[in-house]
N, C-alpha and C. Protein backbone atom coordinates (compact mmCIF):
# COMPACT_ATOMS: atom_id res chain seq x y z
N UNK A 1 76.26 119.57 58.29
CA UNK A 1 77.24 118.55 58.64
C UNK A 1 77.49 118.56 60.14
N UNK A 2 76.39 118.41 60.73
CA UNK A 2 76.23 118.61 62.10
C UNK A 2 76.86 116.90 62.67
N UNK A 3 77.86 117.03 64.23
CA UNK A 3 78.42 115.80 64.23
C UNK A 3 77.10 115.28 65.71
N UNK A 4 77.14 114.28 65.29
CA UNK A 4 75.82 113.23 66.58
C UNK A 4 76.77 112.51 67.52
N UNK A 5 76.59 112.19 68.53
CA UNK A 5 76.96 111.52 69.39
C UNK A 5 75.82 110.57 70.31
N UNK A 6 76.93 108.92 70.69
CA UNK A 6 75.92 108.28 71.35
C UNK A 6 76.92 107.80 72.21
N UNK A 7 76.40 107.24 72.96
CA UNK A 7 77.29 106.40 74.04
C UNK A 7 76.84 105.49 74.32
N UNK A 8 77.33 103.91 74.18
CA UNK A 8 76.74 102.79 74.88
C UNK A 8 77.64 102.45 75.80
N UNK A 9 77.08 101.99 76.63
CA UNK A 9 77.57 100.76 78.15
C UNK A 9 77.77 99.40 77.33
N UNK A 10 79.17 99.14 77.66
CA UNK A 10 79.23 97.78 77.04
C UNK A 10 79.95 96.95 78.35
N UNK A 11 80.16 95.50 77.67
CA UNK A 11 80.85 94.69 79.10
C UNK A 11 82.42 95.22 78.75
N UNK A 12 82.78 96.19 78.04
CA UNK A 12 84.31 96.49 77.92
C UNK A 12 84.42 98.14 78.34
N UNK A 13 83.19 98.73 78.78
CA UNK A 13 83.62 99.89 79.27
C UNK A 13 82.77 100.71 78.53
N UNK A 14 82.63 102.33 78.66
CA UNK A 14 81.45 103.00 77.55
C UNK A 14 82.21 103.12 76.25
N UNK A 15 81.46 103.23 75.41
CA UNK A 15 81.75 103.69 73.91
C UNK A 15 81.14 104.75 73.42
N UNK A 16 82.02 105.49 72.62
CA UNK A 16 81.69 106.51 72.04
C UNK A 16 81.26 106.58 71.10
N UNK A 17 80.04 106.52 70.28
CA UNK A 17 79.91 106.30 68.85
C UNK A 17 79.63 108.14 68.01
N UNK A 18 80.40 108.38 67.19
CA UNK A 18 80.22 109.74 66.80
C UNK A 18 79.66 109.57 65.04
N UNK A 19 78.51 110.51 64.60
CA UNK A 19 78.29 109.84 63.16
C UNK A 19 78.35 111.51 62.74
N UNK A 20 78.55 111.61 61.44
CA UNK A 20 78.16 112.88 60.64
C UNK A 20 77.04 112.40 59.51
N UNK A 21 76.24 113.18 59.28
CA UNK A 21 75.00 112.90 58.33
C UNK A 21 74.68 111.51 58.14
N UNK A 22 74.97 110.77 57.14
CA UNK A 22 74.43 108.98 57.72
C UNK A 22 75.06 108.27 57.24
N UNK A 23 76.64 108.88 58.16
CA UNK A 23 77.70 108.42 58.13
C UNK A 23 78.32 107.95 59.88
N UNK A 24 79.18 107.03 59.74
CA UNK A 24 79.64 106.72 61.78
C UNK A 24 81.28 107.12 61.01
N UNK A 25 81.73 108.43 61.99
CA UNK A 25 83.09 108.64 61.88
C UNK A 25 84.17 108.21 62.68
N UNK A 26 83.76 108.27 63.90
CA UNK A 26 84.34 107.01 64.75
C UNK A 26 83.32 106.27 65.92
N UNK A 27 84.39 105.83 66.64
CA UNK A 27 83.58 104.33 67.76
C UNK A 27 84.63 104.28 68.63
N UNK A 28 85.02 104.58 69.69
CA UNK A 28 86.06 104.53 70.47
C UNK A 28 85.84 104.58 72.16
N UNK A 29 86.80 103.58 72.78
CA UNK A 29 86.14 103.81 74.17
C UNK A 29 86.36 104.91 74.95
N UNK A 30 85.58 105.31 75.90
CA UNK A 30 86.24 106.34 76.59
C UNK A 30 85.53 106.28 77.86
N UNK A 31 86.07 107.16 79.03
CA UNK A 31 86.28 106.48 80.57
C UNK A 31 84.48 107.30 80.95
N UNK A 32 84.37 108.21 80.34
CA UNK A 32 83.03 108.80 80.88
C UNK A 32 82.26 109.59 79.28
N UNK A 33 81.06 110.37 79.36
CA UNK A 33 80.66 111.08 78.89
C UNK A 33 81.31 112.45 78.68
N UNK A 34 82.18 112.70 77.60
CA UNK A 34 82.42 114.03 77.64
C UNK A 34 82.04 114.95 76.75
N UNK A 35 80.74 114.49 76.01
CA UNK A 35 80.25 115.58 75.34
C UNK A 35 78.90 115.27 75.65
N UNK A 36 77.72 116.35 75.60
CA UNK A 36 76.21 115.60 75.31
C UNK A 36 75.66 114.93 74.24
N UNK A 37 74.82 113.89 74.31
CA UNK A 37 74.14 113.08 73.24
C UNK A 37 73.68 113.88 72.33
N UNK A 38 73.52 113.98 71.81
CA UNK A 38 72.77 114.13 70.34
C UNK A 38 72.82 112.68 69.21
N UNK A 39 71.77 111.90 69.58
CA UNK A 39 71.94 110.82 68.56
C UNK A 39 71.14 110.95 67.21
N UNK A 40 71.31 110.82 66.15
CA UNK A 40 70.81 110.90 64.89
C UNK A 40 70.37 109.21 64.44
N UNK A 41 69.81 109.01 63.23
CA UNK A 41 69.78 107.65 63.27
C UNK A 41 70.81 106.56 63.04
N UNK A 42 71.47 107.28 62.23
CA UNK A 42 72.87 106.32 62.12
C UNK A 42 73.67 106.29 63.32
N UNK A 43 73.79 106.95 64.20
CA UNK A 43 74.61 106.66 65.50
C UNK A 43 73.31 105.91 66.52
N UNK A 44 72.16 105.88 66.32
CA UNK A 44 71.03 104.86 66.73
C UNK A 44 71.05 103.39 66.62
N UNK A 45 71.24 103.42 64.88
CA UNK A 45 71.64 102.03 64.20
C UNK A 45 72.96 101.61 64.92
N UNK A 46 74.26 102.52 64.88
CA UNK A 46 75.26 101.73 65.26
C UNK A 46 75.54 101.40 66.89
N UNK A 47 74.59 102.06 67.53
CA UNK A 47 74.21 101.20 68.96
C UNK A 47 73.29 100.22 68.98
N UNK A 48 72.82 99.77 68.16
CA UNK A 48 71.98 98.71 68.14
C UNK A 48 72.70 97.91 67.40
N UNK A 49 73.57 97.89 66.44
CA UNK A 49 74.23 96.72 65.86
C UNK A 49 75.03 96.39 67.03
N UNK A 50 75.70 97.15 67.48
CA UNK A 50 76.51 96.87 68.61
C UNK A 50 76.37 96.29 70.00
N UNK A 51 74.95 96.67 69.94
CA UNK A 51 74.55 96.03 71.35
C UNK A 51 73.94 94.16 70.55
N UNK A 52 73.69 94.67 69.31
CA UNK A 52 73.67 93.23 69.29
C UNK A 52 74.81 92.03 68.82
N UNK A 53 75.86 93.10 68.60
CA UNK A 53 77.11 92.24 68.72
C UNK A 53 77.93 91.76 70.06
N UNK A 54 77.19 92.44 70.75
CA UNK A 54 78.11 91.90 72.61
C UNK A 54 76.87 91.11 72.79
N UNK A 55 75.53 90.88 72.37
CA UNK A 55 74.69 90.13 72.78
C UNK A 55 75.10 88.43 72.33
N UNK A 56 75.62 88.21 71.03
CA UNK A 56 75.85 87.65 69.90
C UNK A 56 75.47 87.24 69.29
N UNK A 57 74.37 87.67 69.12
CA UNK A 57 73.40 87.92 67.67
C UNK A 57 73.91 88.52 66.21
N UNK A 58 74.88 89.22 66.31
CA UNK A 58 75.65 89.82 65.13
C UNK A 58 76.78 89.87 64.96
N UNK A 59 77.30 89.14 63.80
CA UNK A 59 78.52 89.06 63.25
C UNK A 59 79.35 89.73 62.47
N UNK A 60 78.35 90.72 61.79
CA UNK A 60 78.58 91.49 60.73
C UNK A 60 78.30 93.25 60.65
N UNK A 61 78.95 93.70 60.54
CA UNK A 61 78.21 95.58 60.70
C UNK A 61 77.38 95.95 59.52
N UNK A 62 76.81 96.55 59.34
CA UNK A 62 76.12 96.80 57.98
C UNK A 62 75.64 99.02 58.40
N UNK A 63 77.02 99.56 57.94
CA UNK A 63 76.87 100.74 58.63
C UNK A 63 77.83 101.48 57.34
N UNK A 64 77.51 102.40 56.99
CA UNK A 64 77.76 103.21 55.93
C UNK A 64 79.43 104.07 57.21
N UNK A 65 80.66 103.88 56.59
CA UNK A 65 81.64 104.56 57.15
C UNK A 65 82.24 106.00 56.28
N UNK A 66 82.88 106.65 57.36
CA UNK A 66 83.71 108.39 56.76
C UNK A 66 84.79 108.12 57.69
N UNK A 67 85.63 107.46 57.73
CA UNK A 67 86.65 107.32 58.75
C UNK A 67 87.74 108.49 57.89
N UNK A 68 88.69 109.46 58.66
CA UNK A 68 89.62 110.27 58.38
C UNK A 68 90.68 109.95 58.83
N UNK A 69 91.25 109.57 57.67
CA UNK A 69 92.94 109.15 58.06
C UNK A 69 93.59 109.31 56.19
N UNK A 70 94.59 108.98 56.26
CA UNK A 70 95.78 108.71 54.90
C UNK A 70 94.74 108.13 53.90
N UNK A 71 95.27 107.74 52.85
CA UNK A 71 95.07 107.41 52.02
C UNK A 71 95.62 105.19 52.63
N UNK A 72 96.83 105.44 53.13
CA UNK A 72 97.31 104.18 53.10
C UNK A 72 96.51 103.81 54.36
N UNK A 73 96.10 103.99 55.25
CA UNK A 73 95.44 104.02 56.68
C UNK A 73 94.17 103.72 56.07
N UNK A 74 93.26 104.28 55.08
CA UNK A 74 92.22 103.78 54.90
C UNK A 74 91.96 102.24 54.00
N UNK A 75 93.10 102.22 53.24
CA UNK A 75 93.06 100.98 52.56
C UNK A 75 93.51 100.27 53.56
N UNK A 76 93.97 100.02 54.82
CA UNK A 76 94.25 98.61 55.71
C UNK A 76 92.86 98.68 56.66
N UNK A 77 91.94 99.78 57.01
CA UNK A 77 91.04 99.79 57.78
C UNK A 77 90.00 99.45 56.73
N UNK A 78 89.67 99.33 55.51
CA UNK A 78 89.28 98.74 54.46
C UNK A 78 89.47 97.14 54.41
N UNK A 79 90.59 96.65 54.14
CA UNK A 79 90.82 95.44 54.62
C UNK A 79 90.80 94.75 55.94
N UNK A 80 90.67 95.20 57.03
CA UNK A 80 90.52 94.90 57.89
C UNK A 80 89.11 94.65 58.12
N UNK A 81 88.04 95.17 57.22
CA UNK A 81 86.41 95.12 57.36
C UNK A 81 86.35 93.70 56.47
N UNK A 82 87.07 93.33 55.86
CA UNK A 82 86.92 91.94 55.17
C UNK A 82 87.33 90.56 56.23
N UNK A 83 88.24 91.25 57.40
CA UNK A 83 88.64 89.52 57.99
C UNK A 83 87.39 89.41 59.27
N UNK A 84 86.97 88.39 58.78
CA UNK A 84 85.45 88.09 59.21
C UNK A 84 85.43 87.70 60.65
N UNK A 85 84.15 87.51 61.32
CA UNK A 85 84.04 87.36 62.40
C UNK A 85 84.88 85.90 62.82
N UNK A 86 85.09 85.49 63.93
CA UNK A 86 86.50 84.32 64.31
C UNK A 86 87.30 84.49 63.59
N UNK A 87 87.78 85.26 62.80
CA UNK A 87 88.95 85.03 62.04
C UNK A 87 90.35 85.86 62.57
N UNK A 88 91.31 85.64 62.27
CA UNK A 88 92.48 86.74 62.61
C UNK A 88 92.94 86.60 61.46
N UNK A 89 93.88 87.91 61.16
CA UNK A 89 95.10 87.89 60.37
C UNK A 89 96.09 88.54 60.79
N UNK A 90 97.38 88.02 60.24
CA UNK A 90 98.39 88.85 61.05
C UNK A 90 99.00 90.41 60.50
N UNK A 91 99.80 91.06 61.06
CA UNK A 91 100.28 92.29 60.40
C UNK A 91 101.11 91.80 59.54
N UNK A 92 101.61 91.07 59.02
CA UNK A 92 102.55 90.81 58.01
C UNK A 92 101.47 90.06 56.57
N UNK A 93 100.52 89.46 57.12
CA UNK A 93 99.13 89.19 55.90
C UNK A 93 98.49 90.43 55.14
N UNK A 94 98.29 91.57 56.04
CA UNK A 94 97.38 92.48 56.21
C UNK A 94 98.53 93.41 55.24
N UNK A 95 100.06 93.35 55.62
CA UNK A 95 101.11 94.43 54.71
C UNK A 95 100.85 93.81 53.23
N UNK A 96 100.67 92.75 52.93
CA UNK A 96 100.90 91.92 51.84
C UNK A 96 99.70 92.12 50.98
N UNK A 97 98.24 92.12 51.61
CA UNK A 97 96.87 92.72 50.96
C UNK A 97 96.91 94.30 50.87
N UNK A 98 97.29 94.88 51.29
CA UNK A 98 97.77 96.39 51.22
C UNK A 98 98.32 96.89 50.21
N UNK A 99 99.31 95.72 49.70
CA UNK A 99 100.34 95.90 48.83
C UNK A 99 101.84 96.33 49.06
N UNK A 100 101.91 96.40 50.51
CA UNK A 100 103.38 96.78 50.86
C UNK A 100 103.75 95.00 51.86
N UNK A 101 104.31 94.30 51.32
CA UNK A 101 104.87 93.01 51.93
C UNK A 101 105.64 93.24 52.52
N UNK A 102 106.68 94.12 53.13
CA UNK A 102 107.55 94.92 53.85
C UNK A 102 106.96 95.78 55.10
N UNK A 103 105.54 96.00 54.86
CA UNK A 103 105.38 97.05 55.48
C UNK A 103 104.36 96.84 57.26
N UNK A 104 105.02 95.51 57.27
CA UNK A 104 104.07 94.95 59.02
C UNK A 104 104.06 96.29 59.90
N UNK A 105 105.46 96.72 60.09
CA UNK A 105 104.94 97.72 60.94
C UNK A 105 104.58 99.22 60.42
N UNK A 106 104.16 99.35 59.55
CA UNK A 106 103.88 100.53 58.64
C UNK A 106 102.34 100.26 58.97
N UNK A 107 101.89 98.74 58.71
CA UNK A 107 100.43 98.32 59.24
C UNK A 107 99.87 98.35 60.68
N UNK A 108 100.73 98.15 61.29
CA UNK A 108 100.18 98.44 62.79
C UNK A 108 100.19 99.74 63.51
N UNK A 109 101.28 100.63 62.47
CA UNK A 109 100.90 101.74 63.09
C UNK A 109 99.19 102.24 62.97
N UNK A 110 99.20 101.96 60.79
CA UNK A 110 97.81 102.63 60.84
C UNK A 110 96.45 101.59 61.53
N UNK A 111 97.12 100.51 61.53
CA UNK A 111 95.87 99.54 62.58
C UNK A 111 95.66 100.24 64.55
N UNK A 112 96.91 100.85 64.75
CA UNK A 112 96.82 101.74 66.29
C UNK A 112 96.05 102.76 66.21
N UNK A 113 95.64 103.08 64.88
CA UNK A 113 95.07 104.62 64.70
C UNK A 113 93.31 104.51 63.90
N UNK A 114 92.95 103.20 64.26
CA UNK A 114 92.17 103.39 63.85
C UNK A 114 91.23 104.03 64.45
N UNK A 115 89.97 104.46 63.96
CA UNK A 115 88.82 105.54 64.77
C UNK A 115 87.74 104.89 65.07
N UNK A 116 87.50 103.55 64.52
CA UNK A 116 86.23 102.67 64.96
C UNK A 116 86.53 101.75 64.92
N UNK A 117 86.57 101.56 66.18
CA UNK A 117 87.14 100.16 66.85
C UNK A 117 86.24 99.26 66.60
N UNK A 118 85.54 97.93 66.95
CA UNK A 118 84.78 96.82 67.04
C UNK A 118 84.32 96.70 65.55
N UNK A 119 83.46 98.33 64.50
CA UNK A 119 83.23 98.49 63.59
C UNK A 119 84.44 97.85 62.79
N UNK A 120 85.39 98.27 62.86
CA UNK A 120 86.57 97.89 61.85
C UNK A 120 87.88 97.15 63.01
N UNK A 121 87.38 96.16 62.47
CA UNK A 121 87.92 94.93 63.70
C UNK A 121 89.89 94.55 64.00
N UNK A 122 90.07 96.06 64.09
CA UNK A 122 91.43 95.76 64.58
C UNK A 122 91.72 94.74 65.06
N UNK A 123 90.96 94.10 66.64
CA UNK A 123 91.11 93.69 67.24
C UNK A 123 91.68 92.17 66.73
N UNK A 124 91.08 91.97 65.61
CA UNK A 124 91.45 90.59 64.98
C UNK A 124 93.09 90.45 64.26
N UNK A 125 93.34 91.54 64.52
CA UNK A 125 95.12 91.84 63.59
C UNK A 125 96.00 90.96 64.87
N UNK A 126 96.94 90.28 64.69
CA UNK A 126 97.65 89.32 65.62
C UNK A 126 99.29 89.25 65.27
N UNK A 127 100.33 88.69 65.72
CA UNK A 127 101.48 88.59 64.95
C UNK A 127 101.68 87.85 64.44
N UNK A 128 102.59 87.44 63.60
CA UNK A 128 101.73 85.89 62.71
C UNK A 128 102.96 84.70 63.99
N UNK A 129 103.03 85.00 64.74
CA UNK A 129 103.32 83.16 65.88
C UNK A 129 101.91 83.23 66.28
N UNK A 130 100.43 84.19 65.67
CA UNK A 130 99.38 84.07 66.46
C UNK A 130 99.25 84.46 68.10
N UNK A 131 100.62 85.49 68.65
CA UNK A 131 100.74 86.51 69.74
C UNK A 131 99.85 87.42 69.26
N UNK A 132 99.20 88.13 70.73
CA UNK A 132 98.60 88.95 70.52
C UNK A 132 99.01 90.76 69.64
N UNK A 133 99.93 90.80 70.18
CA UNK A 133 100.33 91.62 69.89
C UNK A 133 99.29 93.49 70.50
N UNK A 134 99.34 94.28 69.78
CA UNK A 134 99.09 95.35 70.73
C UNK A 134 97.27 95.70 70.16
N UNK A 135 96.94 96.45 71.39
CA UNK A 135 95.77 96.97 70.91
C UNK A 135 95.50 98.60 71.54
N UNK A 136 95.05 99.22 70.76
CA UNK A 136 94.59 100.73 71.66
C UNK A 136 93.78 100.50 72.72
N UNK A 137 93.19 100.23 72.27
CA UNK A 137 91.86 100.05 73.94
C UNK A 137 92.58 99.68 75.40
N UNK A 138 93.91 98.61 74.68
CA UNK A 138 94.24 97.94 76.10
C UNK A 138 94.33 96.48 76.01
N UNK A 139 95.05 95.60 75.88
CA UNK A 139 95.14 94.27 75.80
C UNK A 139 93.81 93.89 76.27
N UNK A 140 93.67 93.64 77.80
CA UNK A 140 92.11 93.10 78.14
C UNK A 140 91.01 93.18 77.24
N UNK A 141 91.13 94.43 76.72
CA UNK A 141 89.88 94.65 75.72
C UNK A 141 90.13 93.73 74.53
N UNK A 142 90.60 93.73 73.83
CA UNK A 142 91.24 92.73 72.96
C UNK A 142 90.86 91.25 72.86
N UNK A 143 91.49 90.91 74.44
CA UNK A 143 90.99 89.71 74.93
C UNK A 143 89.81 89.19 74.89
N UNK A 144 89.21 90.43 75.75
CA UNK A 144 87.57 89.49 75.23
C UNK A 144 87.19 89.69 74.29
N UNK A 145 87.67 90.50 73.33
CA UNK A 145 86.77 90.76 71.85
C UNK A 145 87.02 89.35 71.29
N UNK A 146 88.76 88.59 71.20
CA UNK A 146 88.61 87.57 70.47
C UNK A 146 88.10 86.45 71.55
N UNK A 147 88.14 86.28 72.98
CA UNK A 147 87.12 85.40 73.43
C UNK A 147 85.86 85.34 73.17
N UNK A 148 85.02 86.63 73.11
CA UNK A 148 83.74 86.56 72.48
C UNK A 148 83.64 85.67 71.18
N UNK A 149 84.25 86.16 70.35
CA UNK A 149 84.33 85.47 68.39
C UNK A 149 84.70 84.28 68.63
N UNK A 150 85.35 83.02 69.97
CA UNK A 150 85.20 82.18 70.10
C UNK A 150 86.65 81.61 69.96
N UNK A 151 87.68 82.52 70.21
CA UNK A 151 88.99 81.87 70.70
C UNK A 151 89.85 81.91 71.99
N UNK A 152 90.51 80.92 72.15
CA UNK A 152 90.79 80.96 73.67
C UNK A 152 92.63 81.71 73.57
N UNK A 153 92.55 82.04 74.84
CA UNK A 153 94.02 82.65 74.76
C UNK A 153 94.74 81.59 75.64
N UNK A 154 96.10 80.89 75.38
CA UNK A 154 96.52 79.69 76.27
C UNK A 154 98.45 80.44 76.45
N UNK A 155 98.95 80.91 77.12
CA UNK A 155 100.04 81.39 77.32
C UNK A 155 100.47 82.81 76.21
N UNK A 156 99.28 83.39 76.42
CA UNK A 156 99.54 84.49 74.68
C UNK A 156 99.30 84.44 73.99
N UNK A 157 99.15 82.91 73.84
CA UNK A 157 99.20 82.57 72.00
C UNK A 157 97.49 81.75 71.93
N UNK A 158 96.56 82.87 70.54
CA UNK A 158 95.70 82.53 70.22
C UNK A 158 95.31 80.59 70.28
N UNK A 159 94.28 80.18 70.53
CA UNK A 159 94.03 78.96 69.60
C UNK A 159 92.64 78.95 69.67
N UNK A 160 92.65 78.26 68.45
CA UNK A 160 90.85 77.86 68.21
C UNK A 160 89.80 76.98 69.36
């Protein structure tokens, strides 16, 4: 259960992609290299889906996940792999598919904590006036993830 590491150069900064056996455990940015490569094939594959998702050739991940978190943290990073490419949903949609309709910010905490970013598309979680609302990476990053998927940002607020 040896852990692999890759790093891609993206237009949002490097990424960390970390896999265990032919599994990706996380995907997260970070400012430099702080461990050595060791890539396996599944952290191979998920730099190549990825590079062909900033290319935009790919809409979709097709990558076997082991993400470690809660029990309730994995069922919203679960649902969150269902809201499709251009799409958003808000934290108060996302409490309601979860099963807690109460629980918006119970959802954004475990949406702040997720471990594979782009893979499991936080970035698409919004407030429902369609404000951005927060992201780990950093608002900017955010930004262009949903400018890429093809929405414009006009005073904060998403539009198609």
């Amino acid at each position: 259960m040896k852990i692999s590491i890759g790093y891609l150069p993206s237009p949002l900064g490097l990424i960390k992609i970390a896999g265990q056996d032919d599994s990706i455990v996380s995907v997260e940015f970070v400012s430099h290299k702080d461990e050595k490569e060791l890539i396996s094939p599944v952290v191979k594959e998920a730099i190549l889906q990825l590079e062909e998702y900033f290319e935009g050739k790919k809409t979709t991940f097709e990558l076997k996940l082991q993400l470690q978190g809660t029990e309730f943290q994995k069922r919203v990073w679960n649902e969150l792999i269902k809201v499709p490419f251009r799409s958003v949903i808000s934290y108060r949609e996302l409490a309601e598919k979860v099963g807690k309709p109460q629980g918006a910010r119970a959802v954004g905490n475990a949406v702040g904590k997720n471990p594979a970013v782009i893979i499991v598309p936080c970035h698409r979680v919004v407030k429902s006036d369609l404000s951005l609302g927060g992201f780990s990476g950093g608002l900017e990053k955010k930004i262009w993830l949903l400018s890429h998927e093809g929405w414009k940002i006009e005073n904060g607020l998403l539009r198609k």
